[in-house]
N, C-alpha and C. Protein backbone atom coordinates (compact mmCIF):
# COMPACT_ATOMS: atom_id res chain seq x y z
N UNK A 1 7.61 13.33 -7.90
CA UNK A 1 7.04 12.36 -8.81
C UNK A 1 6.72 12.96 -10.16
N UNK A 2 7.22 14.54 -9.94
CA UNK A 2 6.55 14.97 -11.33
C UNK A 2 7.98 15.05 -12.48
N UNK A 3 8.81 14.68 -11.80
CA UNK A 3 9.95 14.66 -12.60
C UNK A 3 9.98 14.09 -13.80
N UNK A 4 10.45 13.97 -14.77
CA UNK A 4 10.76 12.80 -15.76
C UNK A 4 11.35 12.05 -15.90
N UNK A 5 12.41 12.29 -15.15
CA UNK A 5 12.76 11.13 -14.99
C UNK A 5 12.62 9.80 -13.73
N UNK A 6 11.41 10.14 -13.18
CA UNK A 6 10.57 9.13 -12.23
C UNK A 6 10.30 8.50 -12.65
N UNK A 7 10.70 7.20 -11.47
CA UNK A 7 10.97 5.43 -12.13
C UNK A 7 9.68 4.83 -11.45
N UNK A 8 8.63 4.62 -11.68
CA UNK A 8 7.47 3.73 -11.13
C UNK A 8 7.93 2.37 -11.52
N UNK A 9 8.17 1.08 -10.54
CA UNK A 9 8.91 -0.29 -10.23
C UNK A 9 7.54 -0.68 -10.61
N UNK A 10 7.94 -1.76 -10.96
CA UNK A 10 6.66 -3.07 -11.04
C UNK A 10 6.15 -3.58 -9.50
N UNK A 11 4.86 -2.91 -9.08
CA UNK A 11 4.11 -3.31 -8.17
C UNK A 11 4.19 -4.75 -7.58
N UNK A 12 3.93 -5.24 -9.13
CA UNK A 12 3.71 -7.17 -8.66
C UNK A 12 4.55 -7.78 -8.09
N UNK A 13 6.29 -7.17 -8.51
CA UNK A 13 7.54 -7.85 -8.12
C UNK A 13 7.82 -7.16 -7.56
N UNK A 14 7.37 -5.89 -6.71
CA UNK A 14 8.31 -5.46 -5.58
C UNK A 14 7.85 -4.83 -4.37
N UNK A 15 6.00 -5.29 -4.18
CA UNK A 15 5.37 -4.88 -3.46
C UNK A 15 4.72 -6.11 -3.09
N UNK A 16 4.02 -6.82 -4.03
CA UNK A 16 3.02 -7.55 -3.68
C UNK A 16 3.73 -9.02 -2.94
N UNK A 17 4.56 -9.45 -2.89
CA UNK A 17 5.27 -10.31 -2.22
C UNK A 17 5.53 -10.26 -0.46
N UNK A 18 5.60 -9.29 -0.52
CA UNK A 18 5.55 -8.36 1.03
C UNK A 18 4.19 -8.48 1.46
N UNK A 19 3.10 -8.18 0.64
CA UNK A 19 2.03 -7.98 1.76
C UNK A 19 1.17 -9.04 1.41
N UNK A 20 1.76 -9.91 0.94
CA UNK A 20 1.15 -11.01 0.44
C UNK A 20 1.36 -12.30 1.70
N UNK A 21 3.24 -12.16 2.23
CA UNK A 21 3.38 -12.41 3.22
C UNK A 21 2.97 -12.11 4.44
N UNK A 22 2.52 -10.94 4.71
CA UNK A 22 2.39 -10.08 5.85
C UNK A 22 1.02 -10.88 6.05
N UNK A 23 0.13 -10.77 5.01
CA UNK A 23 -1.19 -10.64 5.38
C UNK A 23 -1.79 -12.63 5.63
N UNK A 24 -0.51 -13.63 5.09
CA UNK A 24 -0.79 -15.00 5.54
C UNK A 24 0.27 -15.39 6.43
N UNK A 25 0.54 -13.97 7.40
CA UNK A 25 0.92 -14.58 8.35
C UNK A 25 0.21 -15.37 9.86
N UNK A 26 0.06 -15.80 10.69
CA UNK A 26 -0.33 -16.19 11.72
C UNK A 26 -1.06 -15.30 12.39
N UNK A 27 -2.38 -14.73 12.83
CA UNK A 27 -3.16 -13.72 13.36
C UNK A 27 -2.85 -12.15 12.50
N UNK A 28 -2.62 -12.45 11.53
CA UNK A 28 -2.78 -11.28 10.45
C UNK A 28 -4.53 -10.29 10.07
N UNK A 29 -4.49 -9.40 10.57
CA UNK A 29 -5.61 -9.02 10.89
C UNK A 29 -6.38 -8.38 9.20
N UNK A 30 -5.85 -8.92 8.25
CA UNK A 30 -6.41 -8.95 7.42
C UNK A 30 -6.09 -10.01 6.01
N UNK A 31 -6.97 -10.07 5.25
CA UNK A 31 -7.42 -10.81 3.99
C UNK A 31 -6.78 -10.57 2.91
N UNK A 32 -5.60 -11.01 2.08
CA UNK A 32 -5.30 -10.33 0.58
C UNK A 32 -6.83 -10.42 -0.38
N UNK A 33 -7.76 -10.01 -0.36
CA UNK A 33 -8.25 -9.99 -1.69
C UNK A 33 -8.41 -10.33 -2.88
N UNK A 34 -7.70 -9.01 -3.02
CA UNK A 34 -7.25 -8.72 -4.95
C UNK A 34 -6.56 -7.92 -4.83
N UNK A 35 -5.70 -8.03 -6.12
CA UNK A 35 -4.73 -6.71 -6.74
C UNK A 35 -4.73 -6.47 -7.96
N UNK A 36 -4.75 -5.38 -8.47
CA UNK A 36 -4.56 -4.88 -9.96
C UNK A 36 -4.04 -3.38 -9.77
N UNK A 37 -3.47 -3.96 -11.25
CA UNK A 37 -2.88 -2.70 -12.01
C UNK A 37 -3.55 -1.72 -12.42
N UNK A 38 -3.65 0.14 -12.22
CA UNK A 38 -4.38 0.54 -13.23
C UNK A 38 -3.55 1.82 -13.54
N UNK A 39 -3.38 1.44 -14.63
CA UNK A 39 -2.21 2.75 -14.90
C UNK A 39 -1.12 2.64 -14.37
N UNK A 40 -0.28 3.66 -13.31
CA UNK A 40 0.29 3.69 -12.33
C UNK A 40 0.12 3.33 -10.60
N UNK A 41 -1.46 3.28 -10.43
CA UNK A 41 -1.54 2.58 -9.06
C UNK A 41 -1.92 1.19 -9.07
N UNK A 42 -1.41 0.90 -7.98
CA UNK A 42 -1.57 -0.87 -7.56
C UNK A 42 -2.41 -0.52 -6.58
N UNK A 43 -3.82 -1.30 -6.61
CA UNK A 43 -4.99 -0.79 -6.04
C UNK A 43 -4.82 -2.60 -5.21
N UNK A 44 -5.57 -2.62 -4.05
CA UNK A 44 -5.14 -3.86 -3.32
C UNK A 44 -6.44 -3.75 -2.21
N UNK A 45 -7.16 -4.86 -2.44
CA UNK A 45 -7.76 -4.94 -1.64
C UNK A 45 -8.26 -5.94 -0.34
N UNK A 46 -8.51 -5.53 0.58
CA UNK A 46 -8.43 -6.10 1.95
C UNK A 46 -9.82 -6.74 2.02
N UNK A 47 -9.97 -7.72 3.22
CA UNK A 47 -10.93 -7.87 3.94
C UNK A 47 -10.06 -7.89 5.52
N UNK A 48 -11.21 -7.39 6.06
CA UNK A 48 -11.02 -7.91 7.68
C UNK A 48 -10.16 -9.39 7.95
N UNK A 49 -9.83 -9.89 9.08
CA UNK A 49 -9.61 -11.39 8.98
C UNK A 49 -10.49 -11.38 10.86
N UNK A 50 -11.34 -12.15 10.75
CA UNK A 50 -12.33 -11.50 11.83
C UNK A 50 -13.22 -10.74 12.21
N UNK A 51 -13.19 -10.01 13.40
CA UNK A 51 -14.24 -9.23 13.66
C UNK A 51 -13.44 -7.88 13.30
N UNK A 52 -13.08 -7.38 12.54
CA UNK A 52 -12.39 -6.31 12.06
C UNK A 52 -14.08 -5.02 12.07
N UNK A 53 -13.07 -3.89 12.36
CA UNK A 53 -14.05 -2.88 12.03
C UNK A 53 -13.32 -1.40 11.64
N UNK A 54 -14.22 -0.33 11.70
CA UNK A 54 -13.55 0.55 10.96
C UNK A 54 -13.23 1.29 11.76
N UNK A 55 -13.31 1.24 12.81
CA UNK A 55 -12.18 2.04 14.03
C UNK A 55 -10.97 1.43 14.20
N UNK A 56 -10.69 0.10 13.74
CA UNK A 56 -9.43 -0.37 14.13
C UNK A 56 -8.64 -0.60 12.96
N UNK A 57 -9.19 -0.03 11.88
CA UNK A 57 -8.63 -0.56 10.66
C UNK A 57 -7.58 0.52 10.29
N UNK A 58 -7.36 1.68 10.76
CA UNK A 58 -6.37 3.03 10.56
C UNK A 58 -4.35 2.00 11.46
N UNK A 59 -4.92 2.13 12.19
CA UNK A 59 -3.40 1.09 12.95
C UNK A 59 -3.19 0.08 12.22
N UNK A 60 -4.05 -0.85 12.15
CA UNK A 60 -3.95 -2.24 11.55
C UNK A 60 -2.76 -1.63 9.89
N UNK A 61 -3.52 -0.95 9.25
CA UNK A 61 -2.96 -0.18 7.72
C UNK A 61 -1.60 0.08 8.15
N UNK A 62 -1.65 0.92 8.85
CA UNK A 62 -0.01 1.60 8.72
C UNK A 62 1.21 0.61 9.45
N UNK A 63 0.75 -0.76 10.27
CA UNK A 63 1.29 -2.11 10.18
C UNK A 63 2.02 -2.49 8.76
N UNK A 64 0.58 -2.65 8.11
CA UNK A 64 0.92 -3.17 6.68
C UNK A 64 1.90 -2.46 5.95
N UNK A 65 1.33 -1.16 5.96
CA UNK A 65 2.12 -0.27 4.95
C UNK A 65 3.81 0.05 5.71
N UNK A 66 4.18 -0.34 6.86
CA UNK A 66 5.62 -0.64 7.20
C UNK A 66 6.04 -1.36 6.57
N UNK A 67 5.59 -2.34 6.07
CA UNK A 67 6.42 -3.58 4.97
C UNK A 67 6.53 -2.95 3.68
N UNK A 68 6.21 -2.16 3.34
CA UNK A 68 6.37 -1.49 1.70
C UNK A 68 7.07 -0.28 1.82
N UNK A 69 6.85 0.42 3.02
CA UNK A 69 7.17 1.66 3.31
C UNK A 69 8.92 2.22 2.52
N UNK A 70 8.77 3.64 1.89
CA UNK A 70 10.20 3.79 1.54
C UNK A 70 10.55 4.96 2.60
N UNK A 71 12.06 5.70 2.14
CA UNK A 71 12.15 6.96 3.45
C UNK A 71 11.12 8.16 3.11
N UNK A 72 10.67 8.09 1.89
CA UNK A 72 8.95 9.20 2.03
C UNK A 72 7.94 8.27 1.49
N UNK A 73 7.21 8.65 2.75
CA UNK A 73 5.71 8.08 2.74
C UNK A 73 4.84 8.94 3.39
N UNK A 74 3.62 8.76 2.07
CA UNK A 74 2.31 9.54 2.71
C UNK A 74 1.02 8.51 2.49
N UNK A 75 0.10 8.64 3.53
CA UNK A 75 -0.92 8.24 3.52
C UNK A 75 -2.15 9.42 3.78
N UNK A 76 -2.66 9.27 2.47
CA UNK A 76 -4.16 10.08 2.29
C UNK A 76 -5.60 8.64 2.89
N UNK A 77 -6.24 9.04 3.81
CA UNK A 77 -7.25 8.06 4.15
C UNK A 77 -8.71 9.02 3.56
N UNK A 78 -9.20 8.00 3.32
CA UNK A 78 -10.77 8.81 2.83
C UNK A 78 -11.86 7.60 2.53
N UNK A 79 -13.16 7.56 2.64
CA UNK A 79 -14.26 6.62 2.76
C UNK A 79 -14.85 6.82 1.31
N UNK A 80 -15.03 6.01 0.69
CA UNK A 80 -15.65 5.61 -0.50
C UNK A 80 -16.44 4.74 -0.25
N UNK A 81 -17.78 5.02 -1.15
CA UNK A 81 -19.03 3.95 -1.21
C UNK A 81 -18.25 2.88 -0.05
N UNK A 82 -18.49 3.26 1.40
CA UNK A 82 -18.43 1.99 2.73
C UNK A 82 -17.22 1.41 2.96
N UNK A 83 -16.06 1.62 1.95
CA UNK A 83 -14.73 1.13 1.94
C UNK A 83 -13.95 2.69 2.53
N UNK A 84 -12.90 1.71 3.50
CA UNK A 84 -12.23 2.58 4.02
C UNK A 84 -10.75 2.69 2.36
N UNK A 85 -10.47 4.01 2.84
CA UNK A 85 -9.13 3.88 1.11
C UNK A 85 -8.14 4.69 1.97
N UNK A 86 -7.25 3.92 1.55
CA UNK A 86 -5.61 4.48 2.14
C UNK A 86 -5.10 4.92 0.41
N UNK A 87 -4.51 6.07 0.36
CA UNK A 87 -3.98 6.32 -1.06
C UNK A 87 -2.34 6.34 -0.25
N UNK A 88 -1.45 5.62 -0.38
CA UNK A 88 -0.28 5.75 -0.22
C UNK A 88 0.77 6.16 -1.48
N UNK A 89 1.13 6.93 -1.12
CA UNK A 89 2.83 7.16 -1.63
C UNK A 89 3.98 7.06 -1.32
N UNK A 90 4.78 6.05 -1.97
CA UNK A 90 6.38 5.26 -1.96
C UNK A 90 7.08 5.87 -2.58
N UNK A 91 8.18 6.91 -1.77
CA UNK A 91 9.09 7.49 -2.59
C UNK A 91 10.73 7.44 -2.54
N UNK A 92 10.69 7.04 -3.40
CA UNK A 92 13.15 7.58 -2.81
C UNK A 92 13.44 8.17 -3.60
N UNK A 93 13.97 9.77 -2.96
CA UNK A 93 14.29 10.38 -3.74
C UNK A 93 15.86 10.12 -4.63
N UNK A 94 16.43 11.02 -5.57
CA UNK A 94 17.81 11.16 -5.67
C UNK A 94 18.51 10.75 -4.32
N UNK A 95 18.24 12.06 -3.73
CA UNK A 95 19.47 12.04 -2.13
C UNK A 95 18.91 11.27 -1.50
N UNK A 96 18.23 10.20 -1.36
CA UNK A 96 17.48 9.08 -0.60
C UNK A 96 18.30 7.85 -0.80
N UNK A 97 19.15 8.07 -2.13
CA UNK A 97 19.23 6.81 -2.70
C UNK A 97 20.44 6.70 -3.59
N UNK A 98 20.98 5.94 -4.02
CA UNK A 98 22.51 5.93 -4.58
C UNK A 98 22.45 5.64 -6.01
N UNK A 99 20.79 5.69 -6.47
CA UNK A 99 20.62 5.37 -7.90
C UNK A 99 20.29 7.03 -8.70
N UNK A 100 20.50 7.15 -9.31
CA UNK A 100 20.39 8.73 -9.77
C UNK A 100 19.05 9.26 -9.73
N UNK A 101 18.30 8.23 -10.36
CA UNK A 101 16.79 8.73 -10.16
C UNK A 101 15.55 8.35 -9.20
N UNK A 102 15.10 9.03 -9.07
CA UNK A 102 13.73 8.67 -8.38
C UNK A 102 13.14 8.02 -8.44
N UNK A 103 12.53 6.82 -7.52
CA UNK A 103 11.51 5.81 -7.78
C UNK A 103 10.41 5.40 -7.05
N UNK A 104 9.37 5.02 -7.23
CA UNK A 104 8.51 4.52 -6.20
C UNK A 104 7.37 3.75 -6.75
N UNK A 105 5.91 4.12 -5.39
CA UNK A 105 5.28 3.18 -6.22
C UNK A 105 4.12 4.31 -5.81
N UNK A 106 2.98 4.35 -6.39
CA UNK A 106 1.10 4.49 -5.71
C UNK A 106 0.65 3.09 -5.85
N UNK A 107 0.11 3.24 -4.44
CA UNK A 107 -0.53 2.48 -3.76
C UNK A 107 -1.93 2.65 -3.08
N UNK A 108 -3.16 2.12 -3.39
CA UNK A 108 -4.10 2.41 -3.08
C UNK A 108 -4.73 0.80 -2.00
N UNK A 109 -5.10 1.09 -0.97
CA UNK A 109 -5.33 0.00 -0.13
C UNK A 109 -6.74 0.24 0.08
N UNK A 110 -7.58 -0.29 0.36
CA UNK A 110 -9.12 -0.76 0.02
C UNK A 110 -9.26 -1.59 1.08
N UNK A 111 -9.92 -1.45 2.47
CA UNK A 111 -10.47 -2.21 3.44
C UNK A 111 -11.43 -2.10 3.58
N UNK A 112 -12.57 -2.96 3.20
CA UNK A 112 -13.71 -3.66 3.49
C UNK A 112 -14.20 -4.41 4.92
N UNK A 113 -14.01 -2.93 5.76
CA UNK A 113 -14.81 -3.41 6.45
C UNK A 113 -15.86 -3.71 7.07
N UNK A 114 -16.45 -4.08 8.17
CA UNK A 114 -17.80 -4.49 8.35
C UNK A 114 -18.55 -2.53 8.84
């Protein structure tokens, strides 16, 4: 990602459609929120949909993050002021991909749960 010539895609049109679906689907165990831009991450935030809690919210995430997922992905988890935070990274490299350069996205997921 530290390349220069790394392509960061528009979040809104090539992420948020996906989990926008995912999350109004039928027993979808969580809430779209909100989303914004800041800089380079698309920060997105959850609610529970139910009795959600924060032991079950690590599986539930990496559900979600299969719908965005590229062939490298990392998830950093860490607790902020009571919010659980997934920092994800979306990557395709060169040899990943048939476009010359590198692209992806940061992704920061924000679950609020109880």
């Amino acid at each position: 990602m530290a390349r220069l010539d790394w392509n960061t895609e528009q979040p809104e049109a090539h992420l948020l459609p996906h989990l926008e679906r995912w999350c109004a689907r039928e027993g979808s165990p969580f809430v779209l929120r909100s989303t914004a831009v800041e800089d380079t991450l698309f920060v997105v935030d959850l609610d529970p949909a139910g009795e959600g809690t924060r032991e079950g919210a690590r599986e539930l995430v990496y559900g979600l993050v299969s719908m965005i997922a590229e062939p490298t992905t990392v998830i950093v988890e860490t607790r902020q002021d009571g919010v659980d935070v997934f920092d994800v990274t979306l990557a395709v490299t060169p040899r990943q991909s048939t476009f010359p350069k590198g692209h992806g996205h940061l992704v920061r997921l924000r679950v609020h749960t109880a």
